[in-house]
N, C-alpha and C. Protein backbone atom coordinates (compact mmCIF):
# COMPACT_ATOMS: atom_id res chain seq x y z
N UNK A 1 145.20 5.96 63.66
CA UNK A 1 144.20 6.68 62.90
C UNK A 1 142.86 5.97 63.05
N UNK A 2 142.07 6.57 63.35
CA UNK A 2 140.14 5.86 63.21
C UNK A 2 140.05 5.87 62.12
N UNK A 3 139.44 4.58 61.98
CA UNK A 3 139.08 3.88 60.22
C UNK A 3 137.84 4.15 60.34
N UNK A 4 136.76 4.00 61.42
CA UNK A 4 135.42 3.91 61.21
C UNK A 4 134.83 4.07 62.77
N UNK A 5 133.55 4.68 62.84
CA UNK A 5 132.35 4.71 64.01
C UNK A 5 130.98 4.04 63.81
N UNK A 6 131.00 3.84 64.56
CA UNK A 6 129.15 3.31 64.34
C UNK A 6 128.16 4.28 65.26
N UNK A 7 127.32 4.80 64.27
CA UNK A 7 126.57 5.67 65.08
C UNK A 7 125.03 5.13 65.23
N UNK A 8 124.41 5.10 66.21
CA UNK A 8 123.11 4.62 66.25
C UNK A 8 122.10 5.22 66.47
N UNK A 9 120.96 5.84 65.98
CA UNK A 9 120.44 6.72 65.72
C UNK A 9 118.85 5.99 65.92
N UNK A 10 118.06 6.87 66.90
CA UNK A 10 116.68 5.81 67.21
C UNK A 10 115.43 6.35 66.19
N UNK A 11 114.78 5.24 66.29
CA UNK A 11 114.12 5.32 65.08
C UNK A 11 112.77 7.04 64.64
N UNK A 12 112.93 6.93 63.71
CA UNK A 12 112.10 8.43 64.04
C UNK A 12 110.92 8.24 62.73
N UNK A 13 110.20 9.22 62.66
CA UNK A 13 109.33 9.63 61.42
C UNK A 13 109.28 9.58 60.15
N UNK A 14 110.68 10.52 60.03
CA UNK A 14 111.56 11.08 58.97
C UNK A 14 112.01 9.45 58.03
N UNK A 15 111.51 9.72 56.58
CA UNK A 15 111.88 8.56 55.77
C UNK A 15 113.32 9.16 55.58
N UNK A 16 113.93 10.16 56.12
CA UNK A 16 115.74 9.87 55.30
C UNK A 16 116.47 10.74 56.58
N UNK A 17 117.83 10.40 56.35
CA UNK A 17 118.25 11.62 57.38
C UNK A 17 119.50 11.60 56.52
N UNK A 18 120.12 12.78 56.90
CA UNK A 18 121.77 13.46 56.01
C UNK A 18 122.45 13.94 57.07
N UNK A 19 124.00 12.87 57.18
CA UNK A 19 124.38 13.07 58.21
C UNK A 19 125.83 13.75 57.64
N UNK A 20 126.74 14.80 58.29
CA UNK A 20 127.18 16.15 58.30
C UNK A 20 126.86 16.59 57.19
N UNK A 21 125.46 17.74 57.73
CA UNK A 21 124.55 18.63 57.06
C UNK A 21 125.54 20.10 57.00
N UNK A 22 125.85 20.55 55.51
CA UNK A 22 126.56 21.33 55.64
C UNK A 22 128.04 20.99 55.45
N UNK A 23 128.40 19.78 55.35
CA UNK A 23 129.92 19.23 54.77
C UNK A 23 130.55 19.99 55.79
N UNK A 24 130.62 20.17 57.05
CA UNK A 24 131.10 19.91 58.12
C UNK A 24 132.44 19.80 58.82
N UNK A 25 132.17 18.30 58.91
CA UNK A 25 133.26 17.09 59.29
C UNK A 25 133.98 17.14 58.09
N UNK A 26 135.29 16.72 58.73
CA UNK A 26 135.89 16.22 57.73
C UNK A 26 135.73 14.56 57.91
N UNK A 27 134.94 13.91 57.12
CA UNK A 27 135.02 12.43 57.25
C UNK A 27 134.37 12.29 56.04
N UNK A 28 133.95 10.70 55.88
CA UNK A 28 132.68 10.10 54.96
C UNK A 28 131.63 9.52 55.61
N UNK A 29 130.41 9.68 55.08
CA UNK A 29 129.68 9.14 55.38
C UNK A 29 128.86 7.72 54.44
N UNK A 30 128.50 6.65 55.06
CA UNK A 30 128.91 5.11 54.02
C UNK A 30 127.24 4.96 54.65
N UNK A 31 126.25 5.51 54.09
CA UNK A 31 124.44 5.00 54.23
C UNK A 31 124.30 3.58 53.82
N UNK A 32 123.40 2.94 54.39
CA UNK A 32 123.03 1.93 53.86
C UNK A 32 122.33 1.64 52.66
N UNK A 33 122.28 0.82 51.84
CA UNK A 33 121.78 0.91 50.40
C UNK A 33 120.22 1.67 50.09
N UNK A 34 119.68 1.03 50.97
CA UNK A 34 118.35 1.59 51.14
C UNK A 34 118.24 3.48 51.48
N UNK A 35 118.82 3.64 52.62
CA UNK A 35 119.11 5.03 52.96
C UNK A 35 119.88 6.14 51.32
N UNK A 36 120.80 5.26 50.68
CA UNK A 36 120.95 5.83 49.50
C UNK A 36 120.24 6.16 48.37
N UNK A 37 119.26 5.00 48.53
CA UNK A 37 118.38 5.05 47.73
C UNK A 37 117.08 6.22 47.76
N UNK A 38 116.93 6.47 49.32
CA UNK A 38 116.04 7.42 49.79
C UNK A 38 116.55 8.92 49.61
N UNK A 39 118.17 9.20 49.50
CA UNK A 39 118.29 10.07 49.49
C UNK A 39 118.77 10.72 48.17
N UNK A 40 119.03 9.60 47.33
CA UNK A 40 118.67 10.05 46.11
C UNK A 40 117.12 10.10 45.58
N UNK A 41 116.25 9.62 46.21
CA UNK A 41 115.15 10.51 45.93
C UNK A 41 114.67 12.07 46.40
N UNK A 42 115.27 12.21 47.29
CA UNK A 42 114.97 13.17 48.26
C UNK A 42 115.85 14.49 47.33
N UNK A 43 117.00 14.15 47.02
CA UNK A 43 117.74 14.96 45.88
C UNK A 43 116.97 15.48 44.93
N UNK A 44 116.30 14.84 44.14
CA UNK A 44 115.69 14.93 42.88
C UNK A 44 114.29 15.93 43.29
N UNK A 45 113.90 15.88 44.73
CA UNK A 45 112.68 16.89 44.64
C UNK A 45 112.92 18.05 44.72
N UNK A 46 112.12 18.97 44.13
CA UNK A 46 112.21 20.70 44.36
C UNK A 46 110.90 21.06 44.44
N UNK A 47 110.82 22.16 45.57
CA UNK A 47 109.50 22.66 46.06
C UNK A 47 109.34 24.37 45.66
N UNK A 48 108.72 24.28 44.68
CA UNK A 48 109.21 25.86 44.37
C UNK A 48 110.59 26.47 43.42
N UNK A 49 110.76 25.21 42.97
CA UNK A 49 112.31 26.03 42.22
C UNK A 49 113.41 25.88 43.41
N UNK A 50 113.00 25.12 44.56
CA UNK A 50 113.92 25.52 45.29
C UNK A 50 114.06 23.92 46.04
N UNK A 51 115.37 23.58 46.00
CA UNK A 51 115.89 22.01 46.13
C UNK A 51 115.55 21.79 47.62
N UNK A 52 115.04 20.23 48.24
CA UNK A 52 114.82 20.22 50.10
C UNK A 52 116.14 19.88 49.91
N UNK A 53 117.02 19.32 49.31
CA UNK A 53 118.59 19.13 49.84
C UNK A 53 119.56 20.48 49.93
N UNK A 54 120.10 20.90 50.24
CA UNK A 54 120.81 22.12 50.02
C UNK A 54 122.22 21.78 49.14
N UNK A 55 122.87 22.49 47.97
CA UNK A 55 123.19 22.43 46.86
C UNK A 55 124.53 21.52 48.03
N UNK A 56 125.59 21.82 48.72
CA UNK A 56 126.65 21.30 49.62
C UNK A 56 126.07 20.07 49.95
N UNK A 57 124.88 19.77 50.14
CA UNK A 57 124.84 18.28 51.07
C UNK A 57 124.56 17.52 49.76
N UNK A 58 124.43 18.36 48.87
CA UNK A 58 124.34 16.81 47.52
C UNK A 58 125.40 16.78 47.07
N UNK A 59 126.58 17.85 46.79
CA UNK A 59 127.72 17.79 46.74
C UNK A 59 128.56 17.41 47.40
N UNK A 60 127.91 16.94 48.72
CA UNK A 60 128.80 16.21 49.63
C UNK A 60 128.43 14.77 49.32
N UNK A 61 127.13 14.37 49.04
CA UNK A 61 126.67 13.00 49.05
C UNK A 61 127.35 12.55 47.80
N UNK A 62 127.63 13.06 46.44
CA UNK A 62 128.09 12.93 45.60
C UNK A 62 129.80 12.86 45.87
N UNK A 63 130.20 13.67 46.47
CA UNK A 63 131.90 13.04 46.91
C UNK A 63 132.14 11.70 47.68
N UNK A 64 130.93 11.92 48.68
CA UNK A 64 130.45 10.57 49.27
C UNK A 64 130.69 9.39 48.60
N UNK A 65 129.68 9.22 47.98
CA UNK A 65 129.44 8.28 46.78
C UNK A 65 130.59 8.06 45.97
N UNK A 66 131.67 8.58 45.63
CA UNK A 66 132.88 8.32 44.21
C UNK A 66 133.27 8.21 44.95
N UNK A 67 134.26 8.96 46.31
CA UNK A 67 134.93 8.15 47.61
C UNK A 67 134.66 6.97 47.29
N UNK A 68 133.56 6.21 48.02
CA UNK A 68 133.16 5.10 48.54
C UNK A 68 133.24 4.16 47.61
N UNK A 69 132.74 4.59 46.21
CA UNK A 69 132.92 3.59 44.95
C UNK A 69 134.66 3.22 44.70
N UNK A 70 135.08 4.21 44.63
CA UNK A 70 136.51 4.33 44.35
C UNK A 70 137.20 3.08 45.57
N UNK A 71 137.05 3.22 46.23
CA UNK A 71 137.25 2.76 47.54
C UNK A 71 137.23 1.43 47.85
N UNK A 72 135.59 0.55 47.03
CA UNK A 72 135.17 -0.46 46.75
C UNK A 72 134.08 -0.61 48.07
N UNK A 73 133.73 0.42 48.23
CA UNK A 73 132.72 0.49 49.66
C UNK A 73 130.98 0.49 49.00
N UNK A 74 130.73 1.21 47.75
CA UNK A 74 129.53 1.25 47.40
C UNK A 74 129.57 0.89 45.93
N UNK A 75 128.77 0.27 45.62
CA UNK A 75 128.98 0.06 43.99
C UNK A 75 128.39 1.69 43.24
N UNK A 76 128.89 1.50 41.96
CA UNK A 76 129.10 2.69 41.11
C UNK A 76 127.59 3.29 40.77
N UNK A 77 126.65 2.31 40.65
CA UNK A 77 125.20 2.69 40.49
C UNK A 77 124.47 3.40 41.63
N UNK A 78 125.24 3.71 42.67
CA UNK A 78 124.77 4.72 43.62
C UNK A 78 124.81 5.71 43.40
N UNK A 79 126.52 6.28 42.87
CA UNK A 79 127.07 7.29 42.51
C UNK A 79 125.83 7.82 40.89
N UNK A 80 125.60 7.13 40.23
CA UNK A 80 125.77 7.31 39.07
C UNK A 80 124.16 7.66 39.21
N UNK A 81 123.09 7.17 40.02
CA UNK A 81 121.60 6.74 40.32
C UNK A 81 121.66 9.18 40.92
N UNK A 82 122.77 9.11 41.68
CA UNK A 82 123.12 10.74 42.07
C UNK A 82 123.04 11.69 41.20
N UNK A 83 123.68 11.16 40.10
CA UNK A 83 124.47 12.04 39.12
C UNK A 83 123.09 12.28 38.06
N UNK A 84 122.35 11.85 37.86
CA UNK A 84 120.85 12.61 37.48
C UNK A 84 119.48 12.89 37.99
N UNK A 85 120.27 13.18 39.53
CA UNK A 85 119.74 14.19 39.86
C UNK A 85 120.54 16.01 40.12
N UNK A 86 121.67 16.03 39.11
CA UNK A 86 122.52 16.77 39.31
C UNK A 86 121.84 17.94 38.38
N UNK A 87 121.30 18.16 37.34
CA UNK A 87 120.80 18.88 36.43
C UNK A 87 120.18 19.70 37.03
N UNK A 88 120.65 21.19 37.18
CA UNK A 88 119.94 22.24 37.47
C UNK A 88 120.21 22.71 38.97
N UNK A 89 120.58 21.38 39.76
CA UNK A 89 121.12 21.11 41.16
C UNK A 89 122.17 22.04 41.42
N UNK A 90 123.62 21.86 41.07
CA UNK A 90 124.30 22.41 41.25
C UNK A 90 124.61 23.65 40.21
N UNK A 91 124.83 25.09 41.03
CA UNK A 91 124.88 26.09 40.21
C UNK A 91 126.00 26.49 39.92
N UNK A 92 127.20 25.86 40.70
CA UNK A 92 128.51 26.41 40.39
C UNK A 92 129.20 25.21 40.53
N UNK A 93 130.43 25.14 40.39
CA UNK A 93 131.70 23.77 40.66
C UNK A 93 131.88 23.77 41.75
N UNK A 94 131.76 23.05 42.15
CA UNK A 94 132.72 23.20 43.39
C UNK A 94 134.28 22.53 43.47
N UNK A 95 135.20 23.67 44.26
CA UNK A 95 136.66 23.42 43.76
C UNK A 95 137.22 22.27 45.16
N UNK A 96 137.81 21.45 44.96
CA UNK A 96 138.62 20.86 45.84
C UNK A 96 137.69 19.56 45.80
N UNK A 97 136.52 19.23 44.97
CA UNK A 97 135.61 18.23 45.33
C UNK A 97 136.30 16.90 44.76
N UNK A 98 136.88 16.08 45.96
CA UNK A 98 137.53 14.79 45.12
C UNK A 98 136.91 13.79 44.00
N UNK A 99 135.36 13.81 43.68
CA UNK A 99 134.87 13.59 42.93
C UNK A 99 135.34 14.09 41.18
N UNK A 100 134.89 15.43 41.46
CA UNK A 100 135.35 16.25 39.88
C UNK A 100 137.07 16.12 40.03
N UNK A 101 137.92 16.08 40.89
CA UNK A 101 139.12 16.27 40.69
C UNK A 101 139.56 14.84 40.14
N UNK A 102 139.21 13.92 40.55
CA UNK A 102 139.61 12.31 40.19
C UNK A 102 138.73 12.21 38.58
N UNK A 103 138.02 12.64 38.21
CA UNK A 103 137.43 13.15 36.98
C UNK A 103 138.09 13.80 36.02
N UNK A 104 138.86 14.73 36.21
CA UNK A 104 139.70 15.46 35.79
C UNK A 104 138.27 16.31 35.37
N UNK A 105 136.91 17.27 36.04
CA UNK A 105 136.47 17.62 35.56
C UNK A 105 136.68 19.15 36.07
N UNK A 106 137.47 19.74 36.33
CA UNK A 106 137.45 20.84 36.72
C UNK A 106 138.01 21.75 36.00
């Protein structure tokens, strides 16, 4: 079984990037602290009533994140730094999300 890849990605413009856009892959993705940090800002903006993350890629970054905590891969203040920017974000549940299911929030 593959435990892990390293992907290397050359440097660009763009202060953040979100990698499987659209929850995709089936894998995880493990950002570097900094990169988490960027993309929980990037979460929190709306241009118009209307989010630059798309409602799946924060719901993916957020399964991301409890994965990874759970895991002992990211500490919990990543996850948690996510979780308010969730207000208004997500408009429905999403079902099968190992996050809310290990929650028992569904």
């Amino acid at each position: 079984m593959l435990k892990s890849v390293v992907c290397c990605i050359e440097q660009s413009d763009a202060d953040w990037l979100k990698l499987n856009a659209g929850q995709t892959g089936l894998y995880r993705v493990h950002y570097p602290d900094e990169l988490w940090d960027r993309l929980t800002r990037v979460a929190a903006r709306v241009i118009d009533d209307v989010p630059i993350l798309p409602e799946v890629d924060f719901a993916g970054l957020l399964d991301d994140a409890w994965a990874l905590n759970d895991a002992g891969g990211v500490p919990v203040h990543i996850f948690l730094n996510l979780t308010r920017c969730a207000t208004g974000l997500l408009n429905a549940h999403i079902p099968g999300c190992s996050s809310a299911s290990s929650m028992k929030c569904q």
